[in-house]
C-alpha atoms as a PDB file:
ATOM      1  CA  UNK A   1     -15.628 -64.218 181.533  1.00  0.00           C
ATOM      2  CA  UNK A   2     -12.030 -63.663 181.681  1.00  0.00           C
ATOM      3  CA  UNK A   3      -8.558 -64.976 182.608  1.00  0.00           C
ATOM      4  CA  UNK A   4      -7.177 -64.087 185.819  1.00  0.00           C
ATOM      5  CA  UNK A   5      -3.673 -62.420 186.680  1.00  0.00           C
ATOM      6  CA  UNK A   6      -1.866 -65.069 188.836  1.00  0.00           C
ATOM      7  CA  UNK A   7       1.869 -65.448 189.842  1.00  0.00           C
ATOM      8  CA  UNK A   8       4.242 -67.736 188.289  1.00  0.00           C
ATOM      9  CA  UNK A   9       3.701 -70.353 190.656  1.00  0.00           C
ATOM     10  CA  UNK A  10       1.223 -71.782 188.539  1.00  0.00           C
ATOM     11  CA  UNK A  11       1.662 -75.200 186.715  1.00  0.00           C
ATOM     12  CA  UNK A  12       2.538 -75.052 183.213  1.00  0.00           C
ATOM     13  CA  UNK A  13      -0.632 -75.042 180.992  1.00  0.00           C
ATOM     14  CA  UNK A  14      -2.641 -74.276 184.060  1.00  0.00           C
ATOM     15  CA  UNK A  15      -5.648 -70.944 183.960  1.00  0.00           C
ATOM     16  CA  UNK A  16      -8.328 -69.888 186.116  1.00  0.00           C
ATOM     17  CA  UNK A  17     -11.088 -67.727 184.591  1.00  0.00           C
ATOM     18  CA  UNK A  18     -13.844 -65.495 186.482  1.00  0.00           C
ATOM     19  CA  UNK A  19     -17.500 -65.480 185.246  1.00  0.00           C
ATOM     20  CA  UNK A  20     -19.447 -63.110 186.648  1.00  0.00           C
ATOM     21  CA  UNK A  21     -23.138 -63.502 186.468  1.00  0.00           C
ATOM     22  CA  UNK A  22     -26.253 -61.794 185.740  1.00  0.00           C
ATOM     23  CA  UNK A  23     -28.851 -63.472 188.295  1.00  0.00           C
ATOM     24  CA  UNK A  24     -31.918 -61.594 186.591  1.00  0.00           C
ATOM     25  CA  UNK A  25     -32.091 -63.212 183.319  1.00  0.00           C
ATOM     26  CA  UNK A  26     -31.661 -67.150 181.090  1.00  0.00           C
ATOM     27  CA  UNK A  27     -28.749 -66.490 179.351  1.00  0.00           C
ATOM     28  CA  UNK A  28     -30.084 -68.851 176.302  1.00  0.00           C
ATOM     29  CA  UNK A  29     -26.941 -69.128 174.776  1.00  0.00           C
ATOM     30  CA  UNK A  30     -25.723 -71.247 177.593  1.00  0.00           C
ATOM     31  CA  UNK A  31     -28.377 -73.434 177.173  1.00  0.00           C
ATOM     32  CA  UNK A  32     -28.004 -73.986 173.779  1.00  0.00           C
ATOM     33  CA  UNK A  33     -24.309 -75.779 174.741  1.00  0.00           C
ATOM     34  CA  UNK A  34     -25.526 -78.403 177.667  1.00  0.00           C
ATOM     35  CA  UNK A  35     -25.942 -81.814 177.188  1.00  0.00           C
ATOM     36  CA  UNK A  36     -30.042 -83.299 177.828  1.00  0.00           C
ATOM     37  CA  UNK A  37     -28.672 -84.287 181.244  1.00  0.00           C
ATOM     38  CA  UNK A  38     -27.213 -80.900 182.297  1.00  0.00           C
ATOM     39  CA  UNK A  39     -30.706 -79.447 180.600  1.00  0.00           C
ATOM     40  CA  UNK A  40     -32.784 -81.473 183.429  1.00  0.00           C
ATOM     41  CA  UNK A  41     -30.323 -81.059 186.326  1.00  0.00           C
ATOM     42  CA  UNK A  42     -30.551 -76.993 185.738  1.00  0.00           C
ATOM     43  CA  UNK A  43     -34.289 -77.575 185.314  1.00  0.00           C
ATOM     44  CA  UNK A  44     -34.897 -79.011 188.715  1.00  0.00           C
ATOM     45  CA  UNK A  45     -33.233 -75.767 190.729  1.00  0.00           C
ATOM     46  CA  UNK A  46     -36.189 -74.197 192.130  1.00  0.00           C
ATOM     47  CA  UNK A  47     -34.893 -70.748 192.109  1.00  0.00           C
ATOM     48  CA  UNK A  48     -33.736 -68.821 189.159  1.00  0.00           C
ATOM     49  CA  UNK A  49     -30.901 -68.114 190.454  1.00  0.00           C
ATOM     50  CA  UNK A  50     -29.656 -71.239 191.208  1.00  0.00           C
ATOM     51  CA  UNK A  51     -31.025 -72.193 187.678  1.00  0.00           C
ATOM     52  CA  UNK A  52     -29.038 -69.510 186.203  1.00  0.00           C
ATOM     53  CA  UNK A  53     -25.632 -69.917 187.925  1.00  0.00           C
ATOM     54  CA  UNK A  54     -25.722 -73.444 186.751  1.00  0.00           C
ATOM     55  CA  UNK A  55     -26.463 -73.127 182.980  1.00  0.00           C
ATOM     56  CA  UNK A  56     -23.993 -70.627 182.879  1.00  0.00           C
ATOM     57  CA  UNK A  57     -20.937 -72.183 184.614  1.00  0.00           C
ATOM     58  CA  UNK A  58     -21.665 -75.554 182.940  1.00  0.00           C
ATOM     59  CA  UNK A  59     -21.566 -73.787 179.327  1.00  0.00           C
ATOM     60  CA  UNK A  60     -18.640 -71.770 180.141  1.00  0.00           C
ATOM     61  CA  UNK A  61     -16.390 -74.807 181.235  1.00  0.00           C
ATOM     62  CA  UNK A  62     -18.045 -76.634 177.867  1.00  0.00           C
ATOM     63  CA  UNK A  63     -16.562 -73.945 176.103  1.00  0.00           C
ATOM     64  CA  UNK A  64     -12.862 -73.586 177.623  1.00  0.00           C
ATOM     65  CA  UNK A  65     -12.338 -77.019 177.257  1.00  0.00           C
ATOM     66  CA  UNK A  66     -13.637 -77.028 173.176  1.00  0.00           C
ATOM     67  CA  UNK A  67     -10.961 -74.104 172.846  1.00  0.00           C
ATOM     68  CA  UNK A  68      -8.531 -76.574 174.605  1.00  0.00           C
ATOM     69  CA  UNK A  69      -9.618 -79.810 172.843  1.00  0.00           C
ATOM     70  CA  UNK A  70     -10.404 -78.702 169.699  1.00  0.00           C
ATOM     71  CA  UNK A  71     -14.052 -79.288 169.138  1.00  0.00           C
ATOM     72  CA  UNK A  72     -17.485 -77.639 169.865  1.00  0.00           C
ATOM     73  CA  UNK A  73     -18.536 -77.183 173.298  1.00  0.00           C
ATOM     74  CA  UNK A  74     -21.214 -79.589 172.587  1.00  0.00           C
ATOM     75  CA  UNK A  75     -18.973 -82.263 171.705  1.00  0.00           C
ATOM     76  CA  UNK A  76     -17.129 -81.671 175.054  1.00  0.00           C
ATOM     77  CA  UNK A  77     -17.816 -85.590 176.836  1.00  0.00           C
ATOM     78  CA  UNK A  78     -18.260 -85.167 180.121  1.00  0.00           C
ATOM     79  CA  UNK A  79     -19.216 -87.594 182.863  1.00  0.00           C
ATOM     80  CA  UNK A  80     -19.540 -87.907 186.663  1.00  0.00           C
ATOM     81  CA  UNK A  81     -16.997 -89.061 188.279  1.00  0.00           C
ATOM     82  CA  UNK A  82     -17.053 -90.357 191.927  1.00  0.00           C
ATOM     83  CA  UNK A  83     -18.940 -87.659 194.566  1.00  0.00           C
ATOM     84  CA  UNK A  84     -20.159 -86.376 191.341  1.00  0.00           C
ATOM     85  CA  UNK A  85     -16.963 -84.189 190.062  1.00  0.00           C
ATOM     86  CA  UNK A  86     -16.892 -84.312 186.195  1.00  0.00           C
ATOM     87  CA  UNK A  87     -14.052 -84.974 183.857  1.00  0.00           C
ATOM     88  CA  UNK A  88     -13.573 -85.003 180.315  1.00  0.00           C
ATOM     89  CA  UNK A  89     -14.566 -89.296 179.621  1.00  0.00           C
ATOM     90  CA  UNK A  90     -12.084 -89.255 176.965  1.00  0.00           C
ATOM     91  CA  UNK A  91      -9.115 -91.843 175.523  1.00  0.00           C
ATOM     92  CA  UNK A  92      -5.569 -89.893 175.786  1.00  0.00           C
ATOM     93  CA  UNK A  93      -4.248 -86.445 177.165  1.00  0.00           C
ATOM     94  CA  UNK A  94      -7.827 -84.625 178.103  1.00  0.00           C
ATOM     95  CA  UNK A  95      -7.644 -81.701 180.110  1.00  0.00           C
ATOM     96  CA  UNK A  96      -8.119 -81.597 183.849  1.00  0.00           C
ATOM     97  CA  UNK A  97     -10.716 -78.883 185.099  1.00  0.00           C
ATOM     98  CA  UNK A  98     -13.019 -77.917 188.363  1.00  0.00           C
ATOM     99  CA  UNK A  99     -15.311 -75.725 188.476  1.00  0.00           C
ATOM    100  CA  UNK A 100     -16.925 -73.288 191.342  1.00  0.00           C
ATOM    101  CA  UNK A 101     -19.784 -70.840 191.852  1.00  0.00           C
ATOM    102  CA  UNK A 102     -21.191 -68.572 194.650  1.00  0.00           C
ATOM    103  CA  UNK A 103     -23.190 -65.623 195.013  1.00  0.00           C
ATOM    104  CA  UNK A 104     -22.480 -63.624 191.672  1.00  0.00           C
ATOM    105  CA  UNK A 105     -19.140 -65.265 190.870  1.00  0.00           C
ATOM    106  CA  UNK A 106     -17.940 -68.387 189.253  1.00  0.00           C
ATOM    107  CA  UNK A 107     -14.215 -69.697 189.336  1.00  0.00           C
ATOM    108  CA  UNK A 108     -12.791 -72.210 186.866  1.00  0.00           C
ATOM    109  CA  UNK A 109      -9.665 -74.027 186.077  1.00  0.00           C
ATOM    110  CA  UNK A 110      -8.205 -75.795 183.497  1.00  0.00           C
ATOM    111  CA  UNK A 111      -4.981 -77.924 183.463  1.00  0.00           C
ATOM    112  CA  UNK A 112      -2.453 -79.634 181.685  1.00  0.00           C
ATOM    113  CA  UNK A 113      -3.093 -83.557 182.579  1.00  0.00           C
ATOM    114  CA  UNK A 114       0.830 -83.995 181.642  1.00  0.00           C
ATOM    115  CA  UNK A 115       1.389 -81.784 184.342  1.00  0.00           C
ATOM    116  CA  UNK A 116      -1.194 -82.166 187.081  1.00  0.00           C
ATOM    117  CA  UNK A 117      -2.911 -85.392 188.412  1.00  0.00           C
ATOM    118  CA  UNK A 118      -5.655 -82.987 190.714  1.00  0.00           C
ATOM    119  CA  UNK A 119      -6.649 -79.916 190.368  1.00  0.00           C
ATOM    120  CA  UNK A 120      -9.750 -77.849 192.852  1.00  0.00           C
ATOM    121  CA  UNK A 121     -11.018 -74.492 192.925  1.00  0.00           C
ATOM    122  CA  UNK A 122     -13.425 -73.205 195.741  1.00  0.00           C
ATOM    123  CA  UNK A 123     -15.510 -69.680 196.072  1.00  0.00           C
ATOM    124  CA  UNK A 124     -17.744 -68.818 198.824  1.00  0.00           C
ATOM    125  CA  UNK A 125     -19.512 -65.468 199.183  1.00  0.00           C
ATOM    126  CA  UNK A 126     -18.493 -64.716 202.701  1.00  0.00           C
ATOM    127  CA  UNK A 127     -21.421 -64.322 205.480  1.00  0.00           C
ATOM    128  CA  UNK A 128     -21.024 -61.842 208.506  1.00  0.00           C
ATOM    129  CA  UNK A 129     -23.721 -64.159 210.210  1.00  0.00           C
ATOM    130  CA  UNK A 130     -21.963 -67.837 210.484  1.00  0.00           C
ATOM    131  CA  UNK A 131     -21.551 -69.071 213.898  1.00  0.00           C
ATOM    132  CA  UNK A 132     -17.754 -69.220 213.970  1.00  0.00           C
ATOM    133  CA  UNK A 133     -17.858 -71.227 217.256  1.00  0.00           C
ATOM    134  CA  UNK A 134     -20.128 -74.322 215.934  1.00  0.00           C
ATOM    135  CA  UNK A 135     -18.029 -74.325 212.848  1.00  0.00           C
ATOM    136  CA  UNK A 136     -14.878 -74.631 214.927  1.00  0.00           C
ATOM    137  CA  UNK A 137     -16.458 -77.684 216.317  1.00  0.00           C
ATOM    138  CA  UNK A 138     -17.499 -79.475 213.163  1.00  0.00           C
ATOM    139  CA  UNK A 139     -14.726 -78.419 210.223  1.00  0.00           C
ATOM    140  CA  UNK A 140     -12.085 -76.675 212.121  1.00  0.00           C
ATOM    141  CA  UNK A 141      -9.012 -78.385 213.008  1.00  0.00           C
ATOM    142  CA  UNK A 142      -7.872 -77.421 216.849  1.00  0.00           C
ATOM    143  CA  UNK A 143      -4.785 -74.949 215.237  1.00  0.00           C
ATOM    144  CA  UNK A 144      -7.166 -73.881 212.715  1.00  0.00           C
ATOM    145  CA  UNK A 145      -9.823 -72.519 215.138  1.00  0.00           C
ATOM    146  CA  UNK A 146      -6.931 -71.263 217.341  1.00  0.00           C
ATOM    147  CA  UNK A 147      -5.295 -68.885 213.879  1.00  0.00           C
ATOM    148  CA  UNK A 148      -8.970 -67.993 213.786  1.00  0.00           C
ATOM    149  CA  UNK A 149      -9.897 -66.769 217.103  1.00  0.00           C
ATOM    150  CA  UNK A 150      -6.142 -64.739 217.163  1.00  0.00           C
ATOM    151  CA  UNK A 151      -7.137 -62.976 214.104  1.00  0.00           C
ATOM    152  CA  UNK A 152     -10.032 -61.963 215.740  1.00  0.00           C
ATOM    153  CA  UNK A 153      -8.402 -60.601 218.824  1.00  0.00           C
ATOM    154  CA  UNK A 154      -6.027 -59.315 216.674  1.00  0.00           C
ATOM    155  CA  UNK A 155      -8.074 -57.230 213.898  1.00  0.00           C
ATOM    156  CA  UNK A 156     -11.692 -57.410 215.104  1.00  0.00           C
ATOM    157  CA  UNK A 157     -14.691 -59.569 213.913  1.00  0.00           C
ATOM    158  CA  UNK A 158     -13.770 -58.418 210.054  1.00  0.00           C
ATOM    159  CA  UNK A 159     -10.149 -60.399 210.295  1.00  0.00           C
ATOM    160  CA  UNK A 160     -12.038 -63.542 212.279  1.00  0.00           C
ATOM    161  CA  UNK A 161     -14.491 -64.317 209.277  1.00  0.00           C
ATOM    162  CA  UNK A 162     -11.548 -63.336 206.567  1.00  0.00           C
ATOM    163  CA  UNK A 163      -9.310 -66.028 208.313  1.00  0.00           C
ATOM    164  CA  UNK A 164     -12.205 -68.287 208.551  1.00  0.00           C
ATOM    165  CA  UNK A 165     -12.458 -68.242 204.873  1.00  0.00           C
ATOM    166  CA  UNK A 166      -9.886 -68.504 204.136  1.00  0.00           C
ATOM    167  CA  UNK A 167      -9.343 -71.535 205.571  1.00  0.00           C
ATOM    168  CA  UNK A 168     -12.484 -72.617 204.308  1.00  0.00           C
ATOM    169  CA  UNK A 169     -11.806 -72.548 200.912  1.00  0.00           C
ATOM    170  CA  UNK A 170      -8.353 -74.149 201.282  1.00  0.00           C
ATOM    171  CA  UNK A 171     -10.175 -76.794 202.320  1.00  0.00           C
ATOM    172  CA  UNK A 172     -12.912 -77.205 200.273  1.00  0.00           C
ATOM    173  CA  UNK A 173     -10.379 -76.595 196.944  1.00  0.00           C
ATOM    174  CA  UNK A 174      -8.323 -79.328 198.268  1.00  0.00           C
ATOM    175  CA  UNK A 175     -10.908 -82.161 198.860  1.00  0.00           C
ATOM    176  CA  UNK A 176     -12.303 -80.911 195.539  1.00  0.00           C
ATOM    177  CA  UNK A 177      -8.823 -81.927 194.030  1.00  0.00           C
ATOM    178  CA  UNK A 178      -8.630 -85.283 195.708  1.00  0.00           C
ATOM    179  CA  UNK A 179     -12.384 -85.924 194.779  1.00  0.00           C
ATOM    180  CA  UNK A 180     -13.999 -87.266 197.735  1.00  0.00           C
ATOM    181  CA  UNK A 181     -16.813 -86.392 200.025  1.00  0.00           C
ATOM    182  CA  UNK A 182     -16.200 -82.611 201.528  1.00  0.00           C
ATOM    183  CA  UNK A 183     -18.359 -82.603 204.718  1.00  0.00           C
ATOM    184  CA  UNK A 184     -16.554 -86.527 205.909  1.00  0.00           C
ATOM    185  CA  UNK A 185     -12.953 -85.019 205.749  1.00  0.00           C
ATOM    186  CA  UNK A 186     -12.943 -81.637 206.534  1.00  0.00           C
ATOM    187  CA  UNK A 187     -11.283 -82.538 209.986  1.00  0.00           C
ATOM    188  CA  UNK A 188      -8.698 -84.391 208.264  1.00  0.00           C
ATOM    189  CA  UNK A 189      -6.815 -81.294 206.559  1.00  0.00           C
ATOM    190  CA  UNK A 190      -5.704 -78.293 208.558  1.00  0.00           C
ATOM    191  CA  UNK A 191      -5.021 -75.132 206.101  1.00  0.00           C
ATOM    192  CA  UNK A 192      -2.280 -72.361 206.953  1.00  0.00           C
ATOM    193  CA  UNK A 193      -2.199 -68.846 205.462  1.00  0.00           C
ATOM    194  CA  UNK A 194       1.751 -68.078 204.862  1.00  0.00           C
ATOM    195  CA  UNK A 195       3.222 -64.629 203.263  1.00  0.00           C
ATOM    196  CA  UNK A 196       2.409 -64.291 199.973  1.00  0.00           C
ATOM    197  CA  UNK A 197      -0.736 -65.618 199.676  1.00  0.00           C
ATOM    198  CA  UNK A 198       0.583 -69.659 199.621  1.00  0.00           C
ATOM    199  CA  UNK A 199      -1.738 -71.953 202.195  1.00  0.00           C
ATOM    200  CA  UNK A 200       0.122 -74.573 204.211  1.00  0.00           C
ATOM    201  CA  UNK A 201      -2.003 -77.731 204.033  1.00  0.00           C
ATOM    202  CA  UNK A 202      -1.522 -80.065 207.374  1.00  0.00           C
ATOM    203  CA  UNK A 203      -3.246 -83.521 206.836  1.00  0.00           C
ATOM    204  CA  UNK A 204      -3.696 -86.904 208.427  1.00  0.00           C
ATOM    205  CA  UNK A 205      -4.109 -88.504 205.306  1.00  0.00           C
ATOM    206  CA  UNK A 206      -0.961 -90.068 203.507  1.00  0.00           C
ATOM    207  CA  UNK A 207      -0.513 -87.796 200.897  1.00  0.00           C
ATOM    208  CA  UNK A 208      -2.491 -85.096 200.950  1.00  0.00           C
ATOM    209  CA  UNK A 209       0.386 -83.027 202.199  1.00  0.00           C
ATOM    210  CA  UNK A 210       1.773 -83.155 199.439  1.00  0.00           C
ATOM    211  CA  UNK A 211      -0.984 -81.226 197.125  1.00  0.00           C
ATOM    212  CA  UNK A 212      -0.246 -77.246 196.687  1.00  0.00           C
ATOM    213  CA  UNK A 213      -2.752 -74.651 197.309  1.00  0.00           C
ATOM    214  CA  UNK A 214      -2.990 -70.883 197.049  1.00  0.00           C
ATOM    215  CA  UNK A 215      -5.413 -68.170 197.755  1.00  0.00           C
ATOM    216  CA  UNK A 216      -6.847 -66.533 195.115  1.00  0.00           C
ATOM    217  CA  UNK A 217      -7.683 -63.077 194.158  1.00  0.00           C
ATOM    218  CA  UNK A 218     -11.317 -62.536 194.705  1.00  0.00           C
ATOM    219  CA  UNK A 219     -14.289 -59.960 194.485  1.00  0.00           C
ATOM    220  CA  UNK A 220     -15.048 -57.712 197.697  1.00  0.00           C
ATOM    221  CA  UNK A 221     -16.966 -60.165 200.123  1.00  0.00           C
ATOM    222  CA  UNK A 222     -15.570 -63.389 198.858  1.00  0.00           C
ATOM    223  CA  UNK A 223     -12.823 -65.482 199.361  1.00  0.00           C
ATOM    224  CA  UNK A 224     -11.072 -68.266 197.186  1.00  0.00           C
ATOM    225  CA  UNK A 225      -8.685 -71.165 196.537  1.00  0.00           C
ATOM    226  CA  UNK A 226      -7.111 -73.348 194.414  1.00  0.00           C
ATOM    227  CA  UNK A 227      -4.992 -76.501 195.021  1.00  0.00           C
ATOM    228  CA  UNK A 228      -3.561 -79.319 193.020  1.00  0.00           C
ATOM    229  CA  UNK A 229      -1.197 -81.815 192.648  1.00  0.00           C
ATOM    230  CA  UNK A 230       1.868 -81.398 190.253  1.00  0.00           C
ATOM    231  CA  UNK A 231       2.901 -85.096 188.293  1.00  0.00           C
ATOM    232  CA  UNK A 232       6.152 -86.204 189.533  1.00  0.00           C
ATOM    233  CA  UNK A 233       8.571 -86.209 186.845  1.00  0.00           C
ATOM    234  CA  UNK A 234       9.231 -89.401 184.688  1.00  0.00           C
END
């Protein structure tokens, strides 16, 4: 695991670490850090790989936020919040964090609570084989779809599923952030790539407009986000 490079944009107090994973084996140290709960939710992934990518993103955010808080990753107390996106169920300034995982990779972010009321993260391991069109249909605003399709006439197939996404994962980082249901409102935010690797986030919901999000380096085949929303000062 390590910290990523990012540009100053960045809240104060505010990181976002890689984990890379090895899908052939248990790593049993990450086991040794979840809770009973997080033990039977890995437990019930069919597939080792599934199995694996949980264990070790779960333990990995236990132990960032010890570092953070003081205490062993054991002692982290986390809970479910609503649509199932932890926090730290703590009295007084915890930290804020999100967590996500795809393919090989895992992304996660910590930030300053005094600083940020929302923070998301999104990775997806990018597929040459998605039907472009029925996703235009479904999560696509009518802009969105249009950016996509120029890209394509632009640069080739490569550029359409690169804008695609991107756009994606703006959206997914966002709705993350808010904390509701991803598949319900994914019509309700349009995402815009601008110079310099900032996304433009159109929505029909009060607010939402008002969250920032930025594309994030990411391994060969993947793409990535992050958005949040900075506190407004006192």
């Amino acid at each position: 695991m390590h910290l990523m490079q990012l540009h100053d944009a960045l809240p104060a107090g505010m990181e976002v670490y890689r984990l890379d994973f090895d899908l052939t084996r248990d790593d049993r140290d990450a086991w040794s850090v979840l809770s009973r709960v997080e033990h039977e939710r890995a437990c019930r992934f069919a597939r080792r790989a599934d199995r694996v990518r949980f264990a070790a993103a779960r333990a990995a955010t236990r132990r960032l936020l010890a570092r953070r808080m003081g205490c062993g990753p054991c002692d982290v107390p986390l809970s479910p919040g609503v649509h199932g996106k932890p926090f730290v169920d703590a009295a007084g300034d915890m930290p804020l964090f999100n967590v996500s995982h795809s393919g090989g990779h895992a992304l996660i972010v910590l930030a300053d609570g005094r600083e940020v009321s929302e923070v998301g993260i999104d990775i997806e391991q990018c597929r040459d084989d998605v039907d472009a069109e029925a996703l235009f249909e479904l999560a696509f605003t009518l802009q969105e779809a249009r950016e996509v399709r120029d890209a394509g006439e632009a640069g080739g197939a490569g550029d359409r599923m690169q804008a695609l996404y991107l756009r994606w994962v703006g959206k997914e980082a966002l709705l993350k952030a808010v904390g509701v249901g991803v598949p319900e409102h994914l019509l309700c935010v349009g995402i815009h790539p601008r110079a310099g690797g900032g996304l433009s986030i159109a929505s029909t919901v009060p607010g939402w407009s008002a969250f920032t999000a930025i594309a994030l380096p990411a391994p060969c085949g993947y793409a990535a986000a992050l958005a949040w929303r900075a506190r407004t000062p006192a």
